[in-house]
C-alpha atoms as a PDB file:
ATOM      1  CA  UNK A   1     -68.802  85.159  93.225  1.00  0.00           C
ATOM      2  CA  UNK A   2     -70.399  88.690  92.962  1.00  0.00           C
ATOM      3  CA  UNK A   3     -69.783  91.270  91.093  1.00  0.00           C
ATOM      4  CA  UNK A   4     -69.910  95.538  91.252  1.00  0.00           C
ATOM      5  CA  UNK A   5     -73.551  97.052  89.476  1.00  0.00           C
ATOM      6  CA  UNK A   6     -71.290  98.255  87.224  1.00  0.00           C
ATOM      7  CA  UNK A   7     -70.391  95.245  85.489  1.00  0.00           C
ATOM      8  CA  UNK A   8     -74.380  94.554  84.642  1.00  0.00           C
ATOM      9  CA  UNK A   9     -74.873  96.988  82.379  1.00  0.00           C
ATOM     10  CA  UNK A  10     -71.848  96.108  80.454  1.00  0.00           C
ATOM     11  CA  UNK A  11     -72.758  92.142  80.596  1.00  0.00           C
ATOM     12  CA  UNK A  12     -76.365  93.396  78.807  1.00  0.00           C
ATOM     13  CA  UNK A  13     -75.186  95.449  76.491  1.00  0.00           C
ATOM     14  CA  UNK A  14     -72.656  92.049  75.183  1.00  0.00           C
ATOM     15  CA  UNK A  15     -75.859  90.204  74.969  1.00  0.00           C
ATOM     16  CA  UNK A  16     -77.644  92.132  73.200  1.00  0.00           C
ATOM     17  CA  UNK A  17     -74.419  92.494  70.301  1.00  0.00           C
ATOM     18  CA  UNK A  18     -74.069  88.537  70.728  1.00  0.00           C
ATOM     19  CA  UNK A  19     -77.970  88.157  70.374  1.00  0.00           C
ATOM     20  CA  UNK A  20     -77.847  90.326  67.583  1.00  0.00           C
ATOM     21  CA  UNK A  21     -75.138  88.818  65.322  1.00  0.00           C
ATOM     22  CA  UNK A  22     -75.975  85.318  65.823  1.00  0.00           C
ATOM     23  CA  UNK A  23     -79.439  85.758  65.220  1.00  0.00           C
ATOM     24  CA  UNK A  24     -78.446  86.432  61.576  1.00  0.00           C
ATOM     25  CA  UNK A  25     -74.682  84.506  61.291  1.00  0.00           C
ATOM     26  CA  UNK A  26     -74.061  82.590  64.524  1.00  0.00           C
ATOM     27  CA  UNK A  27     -70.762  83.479  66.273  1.00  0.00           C
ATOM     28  CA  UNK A  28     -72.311  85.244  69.241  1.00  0.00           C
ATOM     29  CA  UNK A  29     -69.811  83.010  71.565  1.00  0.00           C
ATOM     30  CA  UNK A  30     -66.543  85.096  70.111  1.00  0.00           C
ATOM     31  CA  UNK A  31     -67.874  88.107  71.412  1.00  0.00           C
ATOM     32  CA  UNK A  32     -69.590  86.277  74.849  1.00  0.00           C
ATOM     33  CA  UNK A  33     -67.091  83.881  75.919  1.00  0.00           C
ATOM     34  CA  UNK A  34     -64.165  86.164  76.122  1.00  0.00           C
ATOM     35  CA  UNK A  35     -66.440  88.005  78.502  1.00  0.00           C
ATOM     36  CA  UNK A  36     -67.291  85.842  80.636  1.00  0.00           C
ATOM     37  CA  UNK A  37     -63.496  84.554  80.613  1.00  0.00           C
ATOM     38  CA  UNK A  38     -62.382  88.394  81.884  1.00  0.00           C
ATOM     39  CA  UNK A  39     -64.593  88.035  84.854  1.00  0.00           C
ATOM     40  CA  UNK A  40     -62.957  85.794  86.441  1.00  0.00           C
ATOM     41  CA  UNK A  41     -65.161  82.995  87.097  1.00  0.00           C
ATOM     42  CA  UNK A  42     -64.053  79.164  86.202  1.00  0.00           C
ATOM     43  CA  UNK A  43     -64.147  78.227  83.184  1.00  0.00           C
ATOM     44  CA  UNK A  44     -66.424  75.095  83.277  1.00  0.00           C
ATOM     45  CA  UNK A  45     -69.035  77.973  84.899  1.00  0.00           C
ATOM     46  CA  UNK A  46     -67.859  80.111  82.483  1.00  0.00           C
ATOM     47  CA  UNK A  47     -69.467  77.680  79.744  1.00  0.00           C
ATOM     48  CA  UNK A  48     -71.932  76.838  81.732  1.00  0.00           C
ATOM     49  CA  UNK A  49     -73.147  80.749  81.532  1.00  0.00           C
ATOM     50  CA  UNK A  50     -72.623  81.161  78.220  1.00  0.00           C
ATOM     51  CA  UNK A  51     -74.890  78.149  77.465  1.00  0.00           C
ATOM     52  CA  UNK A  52     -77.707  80.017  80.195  1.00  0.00           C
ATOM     53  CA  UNK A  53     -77.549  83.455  77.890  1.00  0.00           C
ATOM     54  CA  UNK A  54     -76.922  81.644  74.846  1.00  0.00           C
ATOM     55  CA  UNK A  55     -80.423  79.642  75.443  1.00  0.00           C
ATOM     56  CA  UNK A  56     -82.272  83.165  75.780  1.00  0.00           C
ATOM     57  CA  UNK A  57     -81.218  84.342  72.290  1.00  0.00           C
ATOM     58  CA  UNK A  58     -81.426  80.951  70.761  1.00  0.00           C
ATOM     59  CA  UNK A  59     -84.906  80.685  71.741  1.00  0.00           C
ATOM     60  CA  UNK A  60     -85.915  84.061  70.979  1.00  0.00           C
ATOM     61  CA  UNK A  61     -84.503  84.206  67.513  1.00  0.00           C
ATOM     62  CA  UNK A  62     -86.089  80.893  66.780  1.00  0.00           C
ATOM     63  CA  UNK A  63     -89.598  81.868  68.003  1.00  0.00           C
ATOM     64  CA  UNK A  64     -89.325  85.227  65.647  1.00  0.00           C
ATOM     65  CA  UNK A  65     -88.508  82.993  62.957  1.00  0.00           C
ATOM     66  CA  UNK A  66     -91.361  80.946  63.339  1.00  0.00           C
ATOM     67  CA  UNK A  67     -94.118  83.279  63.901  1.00  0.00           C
ATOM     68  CA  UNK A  68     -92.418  85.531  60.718  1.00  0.00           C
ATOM     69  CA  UNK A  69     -93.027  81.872  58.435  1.00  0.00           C
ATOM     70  CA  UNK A  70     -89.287  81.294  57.394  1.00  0.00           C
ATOM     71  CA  UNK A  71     -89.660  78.330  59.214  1.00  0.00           C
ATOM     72  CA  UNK A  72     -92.056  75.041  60.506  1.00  0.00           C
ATOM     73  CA  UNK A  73     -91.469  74.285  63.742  1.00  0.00           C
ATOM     74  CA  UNK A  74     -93.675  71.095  63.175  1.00  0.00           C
ATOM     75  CA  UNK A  75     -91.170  70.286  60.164  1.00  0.00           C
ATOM     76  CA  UNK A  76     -87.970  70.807  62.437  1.00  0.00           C
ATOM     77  CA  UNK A  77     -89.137  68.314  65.349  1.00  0.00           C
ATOM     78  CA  UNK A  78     -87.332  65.181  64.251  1.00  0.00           C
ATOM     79  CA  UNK A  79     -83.939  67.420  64.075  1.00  0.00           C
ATOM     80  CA  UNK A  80     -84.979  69.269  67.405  1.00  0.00           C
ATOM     81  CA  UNK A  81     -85.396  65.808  69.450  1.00  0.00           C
ATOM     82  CA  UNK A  82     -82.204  64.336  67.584  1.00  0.00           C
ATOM     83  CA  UNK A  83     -79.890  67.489  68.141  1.00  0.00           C
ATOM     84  CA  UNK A  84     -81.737  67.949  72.099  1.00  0.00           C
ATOM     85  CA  UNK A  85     -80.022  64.167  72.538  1.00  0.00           C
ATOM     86  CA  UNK A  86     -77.178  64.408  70.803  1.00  0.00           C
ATOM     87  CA  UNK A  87     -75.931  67.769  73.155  1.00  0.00           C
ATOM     88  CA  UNK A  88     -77.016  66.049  76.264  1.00  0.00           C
ATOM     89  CA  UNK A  89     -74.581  62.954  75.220  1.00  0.00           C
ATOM     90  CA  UNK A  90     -72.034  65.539  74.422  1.00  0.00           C
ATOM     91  CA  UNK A  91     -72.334  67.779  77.938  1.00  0.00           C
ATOM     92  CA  UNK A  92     -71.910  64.510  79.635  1.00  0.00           C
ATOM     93  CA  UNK A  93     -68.834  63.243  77.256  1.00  0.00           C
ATOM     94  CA  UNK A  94     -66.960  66.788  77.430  1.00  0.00           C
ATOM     95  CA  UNK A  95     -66.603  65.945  81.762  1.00  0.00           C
ATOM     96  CA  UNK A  96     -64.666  63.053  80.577  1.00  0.00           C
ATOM     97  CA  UNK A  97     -63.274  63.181  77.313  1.00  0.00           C
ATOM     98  CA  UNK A  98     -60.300  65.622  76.397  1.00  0.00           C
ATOM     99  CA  UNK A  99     -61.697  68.400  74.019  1.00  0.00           C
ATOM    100  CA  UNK A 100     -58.395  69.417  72.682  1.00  0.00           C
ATOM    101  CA  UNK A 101     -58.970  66.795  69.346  1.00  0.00           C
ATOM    102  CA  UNK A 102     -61.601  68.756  68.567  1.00  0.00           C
ATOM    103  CA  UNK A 103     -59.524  72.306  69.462  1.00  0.00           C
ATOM    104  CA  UNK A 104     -56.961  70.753  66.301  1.00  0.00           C
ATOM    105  CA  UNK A 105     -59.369  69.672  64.092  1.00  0.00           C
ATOM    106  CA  UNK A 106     -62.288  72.400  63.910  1.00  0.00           C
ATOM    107  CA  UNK A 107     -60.353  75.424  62.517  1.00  0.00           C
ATOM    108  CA  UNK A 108     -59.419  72.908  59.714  1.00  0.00           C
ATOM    109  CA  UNK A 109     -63.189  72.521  58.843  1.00  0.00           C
ATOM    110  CA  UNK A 110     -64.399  76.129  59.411  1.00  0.00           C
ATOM    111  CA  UNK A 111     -61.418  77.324  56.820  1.00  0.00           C
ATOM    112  CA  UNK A 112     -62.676  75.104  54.347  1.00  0.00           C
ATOM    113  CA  UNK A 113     -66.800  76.442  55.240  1.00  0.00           C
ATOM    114  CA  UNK A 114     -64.966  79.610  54.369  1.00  0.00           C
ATOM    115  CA  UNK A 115     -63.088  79.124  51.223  1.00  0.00           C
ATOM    116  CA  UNK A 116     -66.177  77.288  50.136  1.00  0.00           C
ATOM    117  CA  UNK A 117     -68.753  80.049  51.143  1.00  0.00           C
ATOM    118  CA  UNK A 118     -66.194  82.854  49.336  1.00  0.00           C
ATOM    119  CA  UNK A 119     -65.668  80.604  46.402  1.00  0.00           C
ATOM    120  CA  UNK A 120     -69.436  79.875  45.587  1.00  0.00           C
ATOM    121  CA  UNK A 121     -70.850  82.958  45.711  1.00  0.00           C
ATOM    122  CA  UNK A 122     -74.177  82.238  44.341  1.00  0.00           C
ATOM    123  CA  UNK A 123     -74.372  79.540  47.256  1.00  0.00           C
ATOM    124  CA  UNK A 124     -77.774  80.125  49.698  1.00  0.00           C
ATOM    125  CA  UNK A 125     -79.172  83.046  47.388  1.00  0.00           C
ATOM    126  CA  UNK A 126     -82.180  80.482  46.651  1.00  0.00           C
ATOM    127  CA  UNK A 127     -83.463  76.836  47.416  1.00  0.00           C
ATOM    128  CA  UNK A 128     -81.953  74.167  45.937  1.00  0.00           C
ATOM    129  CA  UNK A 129     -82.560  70.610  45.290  1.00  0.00           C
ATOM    130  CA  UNK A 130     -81.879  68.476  48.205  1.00  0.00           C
ATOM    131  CA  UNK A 131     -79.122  66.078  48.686  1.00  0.00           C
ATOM    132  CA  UNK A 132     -80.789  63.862  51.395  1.00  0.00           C
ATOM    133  CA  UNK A 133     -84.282  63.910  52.406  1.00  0.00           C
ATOM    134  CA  UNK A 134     -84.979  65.451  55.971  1.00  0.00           C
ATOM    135  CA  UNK A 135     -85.905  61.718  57.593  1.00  0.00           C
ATOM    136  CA  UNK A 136     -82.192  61.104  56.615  1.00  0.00           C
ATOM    137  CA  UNK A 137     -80.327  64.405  57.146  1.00  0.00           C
ATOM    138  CA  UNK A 138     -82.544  65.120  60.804  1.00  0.00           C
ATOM    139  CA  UNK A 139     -80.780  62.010  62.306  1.00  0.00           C
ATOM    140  CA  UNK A 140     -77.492  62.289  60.870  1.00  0.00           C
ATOM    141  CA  UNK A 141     -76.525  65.970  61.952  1.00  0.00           C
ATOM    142  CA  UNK A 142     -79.268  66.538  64.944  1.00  0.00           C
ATOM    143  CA  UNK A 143     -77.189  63.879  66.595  1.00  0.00           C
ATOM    144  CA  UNK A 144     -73.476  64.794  65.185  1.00  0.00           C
ATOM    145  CA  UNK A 145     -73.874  68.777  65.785  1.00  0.00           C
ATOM    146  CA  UNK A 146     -75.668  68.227  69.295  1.00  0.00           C
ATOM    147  CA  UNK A 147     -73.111  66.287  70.354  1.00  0.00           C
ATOM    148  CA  UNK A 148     -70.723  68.790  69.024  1.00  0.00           C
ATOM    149  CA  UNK A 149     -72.048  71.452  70.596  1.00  0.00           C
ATOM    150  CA  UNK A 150     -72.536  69.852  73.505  1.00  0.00           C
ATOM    151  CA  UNK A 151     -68.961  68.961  73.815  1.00  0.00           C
ATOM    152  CA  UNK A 152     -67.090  71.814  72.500  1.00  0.00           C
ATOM    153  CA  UNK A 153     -69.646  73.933  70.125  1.00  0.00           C
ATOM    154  CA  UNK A 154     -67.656  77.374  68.851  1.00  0.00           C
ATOM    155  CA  UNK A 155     -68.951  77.153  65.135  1.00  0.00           C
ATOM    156  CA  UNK A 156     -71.652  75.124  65.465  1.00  0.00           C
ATOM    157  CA  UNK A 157     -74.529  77.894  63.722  1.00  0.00           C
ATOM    158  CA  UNK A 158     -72.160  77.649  60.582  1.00  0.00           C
ATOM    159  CA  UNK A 159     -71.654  74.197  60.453  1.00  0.00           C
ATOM    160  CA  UNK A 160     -75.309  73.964  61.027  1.00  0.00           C
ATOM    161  CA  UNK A 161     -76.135  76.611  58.203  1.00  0.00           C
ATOM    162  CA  UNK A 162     -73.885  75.436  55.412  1.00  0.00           C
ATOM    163  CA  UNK A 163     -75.472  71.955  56.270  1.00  0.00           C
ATOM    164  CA  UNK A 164     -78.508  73.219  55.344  1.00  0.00           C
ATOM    165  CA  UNK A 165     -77.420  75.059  52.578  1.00  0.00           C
ATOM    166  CA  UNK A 166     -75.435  72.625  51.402  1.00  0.00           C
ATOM    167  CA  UNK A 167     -77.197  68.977  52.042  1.00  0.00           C
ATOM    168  CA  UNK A 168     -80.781  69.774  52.320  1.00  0.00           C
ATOM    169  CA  UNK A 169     -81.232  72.332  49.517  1.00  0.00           C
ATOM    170  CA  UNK A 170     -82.425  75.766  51.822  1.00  0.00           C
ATOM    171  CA  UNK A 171     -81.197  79.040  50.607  1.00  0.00           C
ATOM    172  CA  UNK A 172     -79.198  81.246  54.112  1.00  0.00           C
ATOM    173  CA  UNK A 173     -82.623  83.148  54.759  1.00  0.00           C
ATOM    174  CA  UNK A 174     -84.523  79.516  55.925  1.00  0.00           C
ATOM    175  CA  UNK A 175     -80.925  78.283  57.022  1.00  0.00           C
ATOM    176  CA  UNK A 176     -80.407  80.606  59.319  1.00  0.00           C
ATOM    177  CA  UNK A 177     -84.315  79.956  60.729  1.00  0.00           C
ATOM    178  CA  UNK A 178     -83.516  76.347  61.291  1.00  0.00           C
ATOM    179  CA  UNK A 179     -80.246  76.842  62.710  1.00  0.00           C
ATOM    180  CA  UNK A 180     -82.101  78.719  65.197  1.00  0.00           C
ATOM    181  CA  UNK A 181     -84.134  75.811  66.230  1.00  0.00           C
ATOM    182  CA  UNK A 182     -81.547  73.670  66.300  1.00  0.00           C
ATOM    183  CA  UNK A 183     -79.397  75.609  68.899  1.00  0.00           C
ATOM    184  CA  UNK A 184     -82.212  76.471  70.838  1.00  0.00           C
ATOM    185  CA  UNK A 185     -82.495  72.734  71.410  1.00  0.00           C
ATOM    186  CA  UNK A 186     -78.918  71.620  72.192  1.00  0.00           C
ATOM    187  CA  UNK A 187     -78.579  74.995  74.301  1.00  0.00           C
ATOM    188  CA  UNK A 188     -81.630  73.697  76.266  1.00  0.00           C
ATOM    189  CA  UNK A 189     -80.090  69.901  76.640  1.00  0.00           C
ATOM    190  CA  UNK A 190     -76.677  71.122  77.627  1.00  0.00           C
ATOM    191  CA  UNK A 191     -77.444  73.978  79.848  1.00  0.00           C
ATOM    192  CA  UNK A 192     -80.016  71.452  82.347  1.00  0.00           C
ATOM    193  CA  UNK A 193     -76.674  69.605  82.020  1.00  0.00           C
ATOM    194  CA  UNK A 194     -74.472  72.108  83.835  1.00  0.00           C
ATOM    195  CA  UNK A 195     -77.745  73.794  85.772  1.00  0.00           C
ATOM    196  CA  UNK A 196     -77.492  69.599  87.193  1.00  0.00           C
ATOM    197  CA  UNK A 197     -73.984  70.171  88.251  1.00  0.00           C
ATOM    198  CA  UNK A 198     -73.991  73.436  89.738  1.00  0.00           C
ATOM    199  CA  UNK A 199     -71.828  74.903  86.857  1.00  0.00           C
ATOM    200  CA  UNK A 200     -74.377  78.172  85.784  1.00  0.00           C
ATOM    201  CA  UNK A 201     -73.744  81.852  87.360  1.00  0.00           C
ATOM    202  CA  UNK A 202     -77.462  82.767  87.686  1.00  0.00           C
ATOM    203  CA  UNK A 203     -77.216  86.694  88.073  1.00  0.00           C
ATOM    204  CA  UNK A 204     -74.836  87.010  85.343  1.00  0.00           C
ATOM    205  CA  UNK A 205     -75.620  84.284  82.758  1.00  0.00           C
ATOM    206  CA  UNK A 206     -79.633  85.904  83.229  1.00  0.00           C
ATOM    207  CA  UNK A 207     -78.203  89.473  82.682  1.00  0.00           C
ATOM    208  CA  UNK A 208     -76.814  88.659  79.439  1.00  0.00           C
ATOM    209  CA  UNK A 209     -79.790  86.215  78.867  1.00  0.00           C
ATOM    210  CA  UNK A 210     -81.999  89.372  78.449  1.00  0.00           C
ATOM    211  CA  UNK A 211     -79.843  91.471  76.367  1.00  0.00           C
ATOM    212  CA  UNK A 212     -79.510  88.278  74.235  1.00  0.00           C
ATOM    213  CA  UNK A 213     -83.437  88.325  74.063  1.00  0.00           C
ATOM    214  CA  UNK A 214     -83.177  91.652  72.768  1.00  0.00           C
ATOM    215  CA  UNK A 215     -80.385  91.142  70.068  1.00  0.00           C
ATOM    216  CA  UNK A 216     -81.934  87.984  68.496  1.00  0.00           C
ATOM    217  CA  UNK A 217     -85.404  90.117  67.892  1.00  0.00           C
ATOM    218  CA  UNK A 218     -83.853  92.463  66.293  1.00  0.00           C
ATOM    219  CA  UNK A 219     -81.774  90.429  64.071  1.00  0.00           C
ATOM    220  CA  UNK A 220     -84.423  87.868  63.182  1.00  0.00           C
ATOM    221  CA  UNK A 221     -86.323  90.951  61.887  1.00  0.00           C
ATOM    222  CA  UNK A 222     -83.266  92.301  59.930  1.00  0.00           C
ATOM    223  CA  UNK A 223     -83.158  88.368  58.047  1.00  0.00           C
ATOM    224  CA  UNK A 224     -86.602  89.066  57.340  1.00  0.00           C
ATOM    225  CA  UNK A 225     -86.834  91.870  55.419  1.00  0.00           C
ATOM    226  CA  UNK A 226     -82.948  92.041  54.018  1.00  0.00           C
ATOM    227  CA  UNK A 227     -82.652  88.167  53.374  1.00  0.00           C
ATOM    228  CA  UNK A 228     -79.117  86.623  52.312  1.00  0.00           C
ATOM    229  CA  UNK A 229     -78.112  89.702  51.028  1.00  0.00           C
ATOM    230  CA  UNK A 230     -77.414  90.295  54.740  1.00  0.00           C
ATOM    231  CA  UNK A 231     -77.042  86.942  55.766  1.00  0.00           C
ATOM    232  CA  UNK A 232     -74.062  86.257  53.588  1.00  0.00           C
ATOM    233  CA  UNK A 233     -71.654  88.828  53.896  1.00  0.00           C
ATOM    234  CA  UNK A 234     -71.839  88.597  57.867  1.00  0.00           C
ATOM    235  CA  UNK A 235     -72.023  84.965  57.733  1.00  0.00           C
ATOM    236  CA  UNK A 236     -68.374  84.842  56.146  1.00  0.00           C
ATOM    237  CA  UNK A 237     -67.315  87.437  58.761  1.00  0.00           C
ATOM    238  CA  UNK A 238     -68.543  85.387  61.672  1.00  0.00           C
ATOM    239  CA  UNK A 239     -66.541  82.486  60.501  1.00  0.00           C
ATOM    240  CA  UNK A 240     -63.462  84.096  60.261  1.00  0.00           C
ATOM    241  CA  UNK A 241     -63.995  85.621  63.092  1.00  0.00           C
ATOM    242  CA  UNK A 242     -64.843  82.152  65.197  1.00  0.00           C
ATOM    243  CA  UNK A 243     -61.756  80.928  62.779  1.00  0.00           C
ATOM    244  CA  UNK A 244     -59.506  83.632  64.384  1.00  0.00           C
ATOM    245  CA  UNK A 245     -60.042  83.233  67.484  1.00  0.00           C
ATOM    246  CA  UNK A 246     -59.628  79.325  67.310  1.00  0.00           C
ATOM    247  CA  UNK A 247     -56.319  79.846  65.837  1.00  0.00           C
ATOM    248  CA  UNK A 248     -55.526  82.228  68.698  1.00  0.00           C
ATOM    249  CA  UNK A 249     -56.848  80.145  71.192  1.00  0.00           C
ATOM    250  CA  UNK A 250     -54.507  77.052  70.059  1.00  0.00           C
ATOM    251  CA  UNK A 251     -51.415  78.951  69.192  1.00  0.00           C
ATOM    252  CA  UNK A 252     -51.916  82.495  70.510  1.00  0.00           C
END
C-alpha cells in the first residue's frame, strides 16, 4: 500500500507529539493508533506499525534516561529480559487468543490507577520504601506487563509507572526512566514478532519512527529538569485520555 508525499510529513509530525508525551506519561498510542487506523491499512499491520515507531521512541527516551542518571540500565536487566519474554509470549498468544477480555477488563483497572493517582496526591513526589525487592517484583511484572503488552498493550507505561511507584518504592521522575526500559524491551520482542509475519509497513511505521526519536529527546529532557511536577499532572491526563478512548472503543 503506498501513500501520497503528503501524508509523510503529517505521519512525522504525530511521532514526534506521540514521542513527546510518552516520553514523560506514556499514552503515545491514543494519539498514534488512530492514525495509523485512518490510513487505511489492516489493522493487524496497523499494530504491527505502531509497535515499529513505538520501538524508536521507546528506545530513545530510555537511552536519554540513562545517560542523564535517572536510571541503571545494569539494575533494570532482570526486568528487561523478563518483560522482552513475556511480550514475545504475548505477540504469539494475541494470533490466537480473543483480546476482547482484556478490551472489558482494562478500563476497569486504569479508572481505579486514576482515582488512586488523583486521590493520593503526594504519591511519586519522592522515593519510598519498597514493597517487594526488585529480584521479586522484576519477575512478577516483566513477565505480566510484557505479556500484556504484547497481547493488547494500550496503558501499559501507566500500569508500568504506578507499579513502580507503587510496589517498588520510586518516586514518577525514576518511574517514568524505568518504564522506558521496560517498553523499549517488549516493543523490541513484539515488533521481531510481527516484522516475522510480514505484519510492519516499513515506509510509514520508519517515518513516524523518526519523529518518535525526536519527541522522546525532548521529553526525557523536560523529566529531567521539571521532575514530577511535570510528570504528574500529564500522567493523570494520559490515563484518562487512554481511559477515554477505551470506553469509546468498546461502546462508542
Amino acid at each position: 500500500m503506498t501513500f501520497p508525499l503528503w501524508a509523510y510529513p503529517l505521519l512525522f509530525l504525530t511521532g514526534v507529539v506521540a514521542g513527546l508525551v510518552d516520553a514523560i506519561a506514556g499514552g503515545g498510542g491514543v494519539l498514534t493508533l488512530p492514525v495509523l487506523l485512518s490510513t487505511g491499512l489492516p489493522v493487524g499491520t496497523v499494530l504491527g506499525t505502531n509497535k515499529l515507531q513505538a520501538t524508536f521512541g521507546s528506545l530513545s527516551a530510555a537511552w536519554s534516561y540513562v545517560r542523564s542518571g535517572v536510571v541503571s540500565f545494569r539494575a533494570c536487566l532482570p526486568g528487561i529480559a523478563f518483560t522482552f519474554a513475556g511480550s514475545l509470549a504475548g505477540a504469539w498468544a494475541v494470533q490466537r487468543i480473543d483480546s476482547r477480555i482484556l478490551g472489558d477488563l482494562i478500563p476497569w483497572l486504569l479508572a481505579a490507577i486514576l482515582a488512586y493517582t488523583i486521590f493520593k496526591p503526594k504519591l511519586g513526589e519522592a522515593s519510598a520504601v519498597p514493597r517487594l525487592s526488585p529480584r521479586v517484583f522484576f519477575p512478577v511484572f516483566g513477565l505480566g506487563l510484557g505479556f500484556y503488552d504484547g497481547f493488547f498493550g494500550p496503558g501499559v507505561g501507566s500500569f508500568w509507572t504506578i507499579a513502580l511507584v507503587v510496589v517498588l518504592g520510586r518516586d514518577f521522575v525514576g518511574a517514568t526512566g524505568v518504564t522506558k526500559l521496560m517498553n523499549a524491551a517488549s516493543n523490541v520482542a513484539a515488533l521481531l514478532f510481527f516484522l516475522a509475519i510480514g505484519q510492519v509497513h516499513l515506509p510509514v511505521g520508519l517515518t513516524m519512527g523518526v519523529g518518535q526519536m525526536v519527541g522522546a529527546r525532548m521529553g526525557a529532557r523536560l523529566v529531567v529538569t521539571r521532575g514530577a511536577r511535570l510528570v504528574r499532572p500529564l500522567f493523570i491526563v494520559m490515563v484518562t485520555l487512554v481511559l477515554a478512548r477505551l470506553l469509546w472503543v468498546r461502546f462508542g
